[in-house]
PDB file of N, CA and C in Angstrom:
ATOM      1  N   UNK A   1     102.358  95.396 114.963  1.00  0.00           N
ATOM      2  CA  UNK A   1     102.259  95.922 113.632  1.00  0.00           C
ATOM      3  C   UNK A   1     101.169  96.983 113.588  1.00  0.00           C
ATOM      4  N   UNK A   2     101.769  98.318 112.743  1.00  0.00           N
ATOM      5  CA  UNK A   2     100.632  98.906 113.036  1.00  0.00           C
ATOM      6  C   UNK A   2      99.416  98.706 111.759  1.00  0.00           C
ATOM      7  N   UNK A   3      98.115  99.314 112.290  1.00  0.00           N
ATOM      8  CA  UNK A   3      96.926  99.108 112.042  1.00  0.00           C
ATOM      9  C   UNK A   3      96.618  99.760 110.470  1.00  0.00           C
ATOM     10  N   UNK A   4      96.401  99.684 109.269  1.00  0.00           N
ATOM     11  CA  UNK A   4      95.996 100.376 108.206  1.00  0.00           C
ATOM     12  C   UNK A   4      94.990 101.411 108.454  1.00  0.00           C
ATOM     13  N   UNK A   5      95.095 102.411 108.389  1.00  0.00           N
ATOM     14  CA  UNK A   5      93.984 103.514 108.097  1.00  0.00           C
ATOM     15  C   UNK A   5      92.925 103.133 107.209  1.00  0.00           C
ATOM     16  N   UNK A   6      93.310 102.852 106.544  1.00  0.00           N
ATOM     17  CA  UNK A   6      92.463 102.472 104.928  1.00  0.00           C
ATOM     18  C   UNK A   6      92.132 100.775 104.468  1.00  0.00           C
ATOM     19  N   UNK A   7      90.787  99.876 104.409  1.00  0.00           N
ATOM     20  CA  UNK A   7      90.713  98.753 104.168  1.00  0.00           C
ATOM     21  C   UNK A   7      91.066  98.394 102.766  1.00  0.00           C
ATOM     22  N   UNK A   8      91.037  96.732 102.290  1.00  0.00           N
ATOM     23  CA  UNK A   8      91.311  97.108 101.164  1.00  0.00           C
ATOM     24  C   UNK A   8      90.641  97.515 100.062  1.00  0.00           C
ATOM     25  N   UNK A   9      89.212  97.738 100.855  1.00  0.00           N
ATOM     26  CA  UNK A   9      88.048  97.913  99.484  1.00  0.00           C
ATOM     27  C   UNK A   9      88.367  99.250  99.497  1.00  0.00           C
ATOM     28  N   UNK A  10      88.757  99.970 100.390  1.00  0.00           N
ATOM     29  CA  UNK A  10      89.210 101.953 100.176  1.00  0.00           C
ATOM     30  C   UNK A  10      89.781 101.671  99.288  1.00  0.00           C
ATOM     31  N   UNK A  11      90.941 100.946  99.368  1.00  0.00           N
ATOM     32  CA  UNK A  11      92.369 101.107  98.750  1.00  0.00           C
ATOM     33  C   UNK A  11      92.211 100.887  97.195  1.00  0.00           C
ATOM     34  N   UNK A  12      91.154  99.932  96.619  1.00  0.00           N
ATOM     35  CA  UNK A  12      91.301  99.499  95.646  1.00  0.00           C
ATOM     36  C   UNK A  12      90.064 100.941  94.900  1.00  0.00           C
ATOM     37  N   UNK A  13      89.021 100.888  95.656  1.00  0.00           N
ATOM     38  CA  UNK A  13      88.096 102.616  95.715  1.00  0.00           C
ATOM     39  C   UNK A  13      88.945 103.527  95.263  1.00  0.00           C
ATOM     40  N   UNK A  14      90.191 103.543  95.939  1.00  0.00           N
ATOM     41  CA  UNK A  14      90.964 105.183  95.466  1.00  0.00           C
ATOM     42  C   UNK A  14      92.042 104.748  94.584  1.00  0.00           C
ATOM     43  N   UNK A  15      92.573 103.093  94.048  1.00  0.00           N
ATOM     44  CA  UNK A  15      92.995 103.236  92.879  1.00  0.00           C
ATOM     45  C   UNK A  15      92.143 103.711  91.368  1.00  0.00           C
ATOM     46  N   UNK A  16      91.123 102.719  91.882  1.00  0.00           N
ATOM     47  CA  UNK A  16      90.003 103.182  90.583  1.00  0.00           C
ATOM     48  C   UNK A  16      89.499 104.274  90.256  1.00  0.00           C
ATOM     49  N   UNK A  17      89.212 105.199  91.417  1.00  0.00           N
ATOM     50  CA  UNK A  17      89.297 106.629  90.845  1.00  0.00           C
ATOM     51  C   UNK A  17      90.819 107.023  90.422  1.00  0.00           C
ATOM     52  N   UNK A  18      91.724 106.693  90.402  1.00  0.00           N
ATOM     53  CA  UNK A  18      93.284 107.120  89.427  1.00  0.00           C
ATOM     54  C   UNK A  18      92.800 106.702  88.367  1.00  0.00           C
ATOM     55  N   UNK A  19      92.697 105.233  88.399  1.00  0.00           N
ATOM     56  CA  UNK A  19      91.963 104.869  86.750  1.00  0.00           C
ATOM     57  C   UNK A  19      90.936 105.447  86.156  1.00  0.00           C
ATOM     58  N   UNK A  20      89.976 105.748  86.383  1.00  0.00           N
ATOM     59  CA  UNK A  20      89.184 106.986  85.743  1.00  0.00           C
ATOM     60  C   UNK A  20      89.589 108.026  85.630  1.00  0.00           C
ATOM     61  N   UNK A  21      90.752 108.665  86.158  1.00  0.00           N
ATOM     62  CA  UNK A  21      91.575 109.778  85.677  1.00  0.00           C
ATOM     63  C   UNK A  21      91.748 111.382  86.301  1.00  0.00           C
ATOM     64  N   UNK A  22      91.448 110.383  87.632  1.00  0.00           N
ATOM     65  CA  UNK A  22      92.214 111.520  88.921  1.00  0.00           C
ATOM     66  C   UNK A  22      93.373 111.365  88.601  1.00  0.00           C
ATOM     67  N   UNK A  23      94.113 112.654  88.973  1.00  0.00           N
ATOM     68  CA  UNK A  23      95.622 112.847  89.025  1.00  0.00           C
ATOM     69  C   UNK A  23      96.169 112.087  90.531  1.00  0.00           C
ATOM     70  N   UNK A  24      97.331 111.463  91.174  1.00  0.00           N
ATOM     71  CA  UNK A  24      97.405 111.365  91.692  1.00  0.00           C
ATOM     72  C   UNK A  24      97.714 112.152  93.060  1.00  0.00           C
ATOM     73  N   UNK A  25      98.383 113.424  92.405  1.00  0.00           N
ATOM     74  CA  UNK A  25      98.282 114.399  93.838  1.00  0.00           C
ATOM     75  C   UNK A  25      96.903 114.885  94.439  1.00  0.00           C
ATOM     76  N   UNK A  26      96.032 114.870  93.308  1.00  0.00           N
ATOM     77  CA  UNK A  26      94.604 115.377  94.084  1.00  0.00           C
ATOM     78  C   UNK A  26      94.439 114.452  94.603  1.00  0.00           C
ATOM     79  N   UNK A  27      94.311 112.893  94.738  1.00  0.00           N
ATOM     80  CA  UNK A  27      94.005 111.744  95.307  1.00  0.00           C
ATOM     81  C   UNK A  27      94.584 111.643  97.218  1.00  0.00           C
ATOM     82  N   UNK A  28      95.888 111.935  96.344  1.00  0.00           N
ATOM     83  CA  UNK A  28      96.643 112.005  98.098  1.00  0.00           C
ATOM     84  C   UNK A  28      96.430 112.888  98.731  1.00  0.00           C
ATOM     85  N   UNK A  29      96.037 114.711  97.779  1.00  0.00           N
ATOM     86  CA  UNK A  29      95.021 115.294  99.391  1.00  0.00           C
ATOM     87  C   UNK A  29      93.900 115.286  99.483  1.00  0.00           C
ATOM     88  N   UNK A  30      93.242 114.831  98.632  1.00  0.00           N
ATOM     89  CA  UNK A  30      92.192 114.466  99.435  1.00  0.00           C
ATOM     90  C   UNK A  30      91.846 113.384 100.299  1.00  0.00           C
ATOM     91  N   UNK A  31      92.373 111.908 100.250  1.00  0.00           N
ATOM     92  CA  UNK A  31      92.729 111.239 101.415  1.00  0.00           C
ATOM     93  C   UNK A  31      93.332 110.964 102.207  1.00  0.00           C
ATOM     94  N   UNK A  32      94.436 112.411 102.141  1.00  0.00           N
ATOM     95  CA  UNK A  32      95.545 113.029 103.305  1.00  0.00           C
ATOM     96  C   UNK A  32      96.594 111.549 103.221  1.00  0.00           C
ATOM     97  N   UNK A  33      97.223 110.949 101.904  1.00  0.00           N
ATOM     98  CA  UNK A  33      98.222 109.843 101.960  1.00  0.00           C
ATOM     99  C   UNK A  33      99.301 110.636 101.693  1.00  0.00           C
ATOM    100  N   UNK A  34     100.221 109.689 101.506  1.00  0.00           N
ATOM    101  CA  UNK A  34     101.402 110.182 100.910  1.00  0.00           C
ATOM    102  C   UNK A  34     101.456 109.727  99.356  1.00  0.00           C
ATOM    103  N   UNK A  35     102.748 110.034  98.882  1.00  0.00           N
ATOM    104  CA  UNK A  35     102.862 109.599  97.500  1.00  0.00           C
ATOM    105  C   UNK A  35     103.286 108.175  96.905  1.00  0.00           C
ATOM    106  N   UNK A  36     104.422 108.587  98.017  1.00  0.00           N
ATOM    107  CA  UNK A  36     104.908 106.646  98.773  1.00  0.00           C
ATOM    108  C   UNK A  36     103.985 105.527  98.675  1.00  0.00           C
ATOM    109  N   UNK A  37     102.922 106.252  99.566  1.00  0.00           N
ATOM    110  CA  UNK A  37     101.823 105.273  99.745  1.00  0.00           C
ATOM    111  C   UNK A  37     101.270 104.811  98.817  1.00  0.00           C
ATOM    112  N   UNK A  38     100.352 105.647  97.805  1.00  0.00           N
ATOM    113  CA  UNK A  38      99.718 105.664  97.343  1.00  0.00           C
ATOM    114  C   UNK A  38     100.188 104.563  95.716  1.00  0.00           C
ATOM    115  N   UNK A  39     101.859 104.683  95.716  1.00  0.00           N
ATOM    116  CA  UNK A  39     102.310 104.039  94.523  1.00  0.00           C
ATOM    117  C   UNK A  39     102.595 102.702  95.082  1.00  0.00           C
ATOM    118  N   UNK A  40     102.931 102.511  96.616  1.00  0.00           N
ATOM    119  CA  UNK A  40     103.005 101.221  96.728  1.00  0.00           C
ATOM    120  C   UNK A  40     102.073 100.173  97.155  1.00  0.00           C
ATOM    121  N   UNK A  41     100.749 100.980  97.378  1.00  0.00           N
ATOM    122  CA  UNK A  41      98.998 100.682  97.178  1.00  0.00           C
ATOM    123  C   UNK A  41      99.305  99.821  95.505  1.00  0.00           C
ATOM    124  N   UNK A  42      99.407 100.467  95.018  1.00  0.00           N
ATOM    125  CA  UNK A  42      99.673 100.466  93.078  1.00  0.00           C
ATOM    126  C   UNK A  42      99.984  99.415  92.931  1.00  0.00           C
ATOM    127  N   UNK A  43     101.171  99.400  93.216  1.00  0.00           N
ATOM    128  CA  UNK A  43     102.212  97.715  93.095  1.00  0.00           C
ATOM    129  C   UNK A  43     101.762  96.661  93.531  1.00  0.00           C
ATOM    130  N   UNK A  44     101.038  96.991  94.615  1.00  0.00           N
ATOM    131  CA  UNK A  44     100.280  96.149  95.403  1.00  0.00           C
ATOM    132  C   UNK A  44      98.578  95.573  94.970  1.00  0.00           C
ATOM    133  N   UNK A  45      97.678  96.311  94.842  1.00  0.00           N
ATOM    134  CA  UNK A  45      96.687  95.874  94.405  1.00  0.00           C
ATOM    135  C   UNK A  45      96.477  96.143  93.069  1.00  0.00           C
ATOM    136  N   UNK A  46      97.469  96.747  92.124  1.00  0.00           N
ATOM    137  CA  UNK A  46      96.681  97.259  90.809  1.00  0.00           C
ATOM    138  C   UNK A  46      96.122  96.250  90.281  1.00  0.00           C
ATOM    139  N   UNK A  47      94.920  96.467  89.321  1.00  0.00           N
ATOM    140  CA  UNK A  47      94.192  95.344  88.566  1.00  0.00           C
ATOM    141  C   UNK A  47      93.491  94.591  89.622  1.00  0.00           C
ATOM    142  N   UNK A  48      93.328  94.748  90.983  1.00  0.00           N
ATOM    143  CA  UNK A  48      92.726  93.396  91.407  1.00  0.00           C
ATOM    144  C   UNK A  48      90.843  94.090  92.048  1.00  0.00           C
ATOM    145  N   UNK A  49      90.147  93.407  92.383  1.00  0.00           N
ATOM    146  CA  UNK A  49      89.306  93.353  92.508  1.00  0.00           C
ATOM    147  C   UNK A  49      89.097  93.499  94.036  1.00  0.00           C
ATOM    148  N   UNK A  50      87.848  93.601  94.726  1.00  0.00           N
ATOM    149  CA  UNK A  50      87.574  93.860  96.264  1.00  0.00           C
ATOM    150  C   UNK A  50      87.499  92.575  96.433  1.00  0.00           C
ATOM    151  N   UNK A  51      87.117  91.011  95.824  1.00  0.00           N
ATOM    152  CA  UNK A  51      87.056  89.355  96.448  1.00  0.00           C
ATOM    153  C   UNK A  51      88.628  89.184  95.840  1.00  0.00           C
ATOM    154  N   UNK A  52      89.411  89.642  95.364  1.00  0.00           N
ATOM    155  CA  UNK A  52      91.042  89.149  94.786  1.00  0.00           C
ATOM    156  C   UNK A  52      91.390  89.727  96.347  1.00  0.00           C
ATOM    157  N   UNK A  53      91.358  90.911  96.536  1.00  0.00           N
ATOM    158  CA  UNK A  53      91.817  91.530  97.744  1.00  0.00           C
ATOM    159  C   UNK A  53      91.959  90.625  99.081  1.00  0.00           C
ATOM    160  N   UNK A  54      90.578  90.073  99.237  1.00  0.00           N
ATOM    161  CA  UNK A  54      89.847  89.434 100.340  1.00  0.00           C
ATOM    162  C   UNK A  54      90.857  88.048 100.457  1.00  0.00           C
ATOM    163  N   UNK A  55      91.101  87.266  98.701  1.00  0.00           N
ATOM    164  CA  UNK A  55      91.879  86.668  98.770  1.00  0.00           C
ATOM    165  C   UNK A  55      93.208  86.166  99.357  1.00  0.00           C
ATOM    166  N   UNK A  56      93.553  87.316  99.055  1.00  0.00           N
ATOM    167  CA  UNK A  56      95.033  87.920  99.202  1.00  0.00           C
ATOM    168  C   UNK A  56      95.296  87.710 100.578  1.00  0.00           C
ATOM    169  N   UNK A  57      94.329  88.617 101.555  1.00  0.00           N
ATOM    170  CA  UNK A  57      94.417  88.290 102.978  1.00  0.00           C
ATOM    171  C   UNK A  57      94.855  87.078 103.536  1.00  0.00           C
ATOM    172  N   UNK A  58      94.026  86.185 103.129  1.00  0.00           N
ATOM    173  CA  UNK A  58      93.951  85.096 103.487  1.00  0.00           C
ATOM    174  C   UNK A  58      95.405  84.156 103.517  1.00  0.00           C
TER     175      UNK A  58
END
């Protein structure tokens, strides 16, 4: 399986700047993602926290 670029404390880092009210295309170049990515980041952690995250792992 391959390896994530991004942990999940990035991941949840560069939703919360969307929530403060980055657009999402500036988001994806500036951390060179895709769009794909970045919405199924969304689905995936929205609302949760960096210890919900940690959870999750587990």
């Amino acid at each position: 399986m391959k390896r994530s670029r991004y942990s999940e404390e990035q991941i949840i880092d560069i939703l919360n700047e969307h929530d403060a009210g980055a657009k999402c295309a500036d988001l994806c170049r500036k951390h060179d993602m895709s769009d794909g990515t970045f919405y199924a980041w969304k689905s995936k952690y929205s609302g949760m926290t960096v210890p919900d995250a940690k959870r999750l792992r587990r």
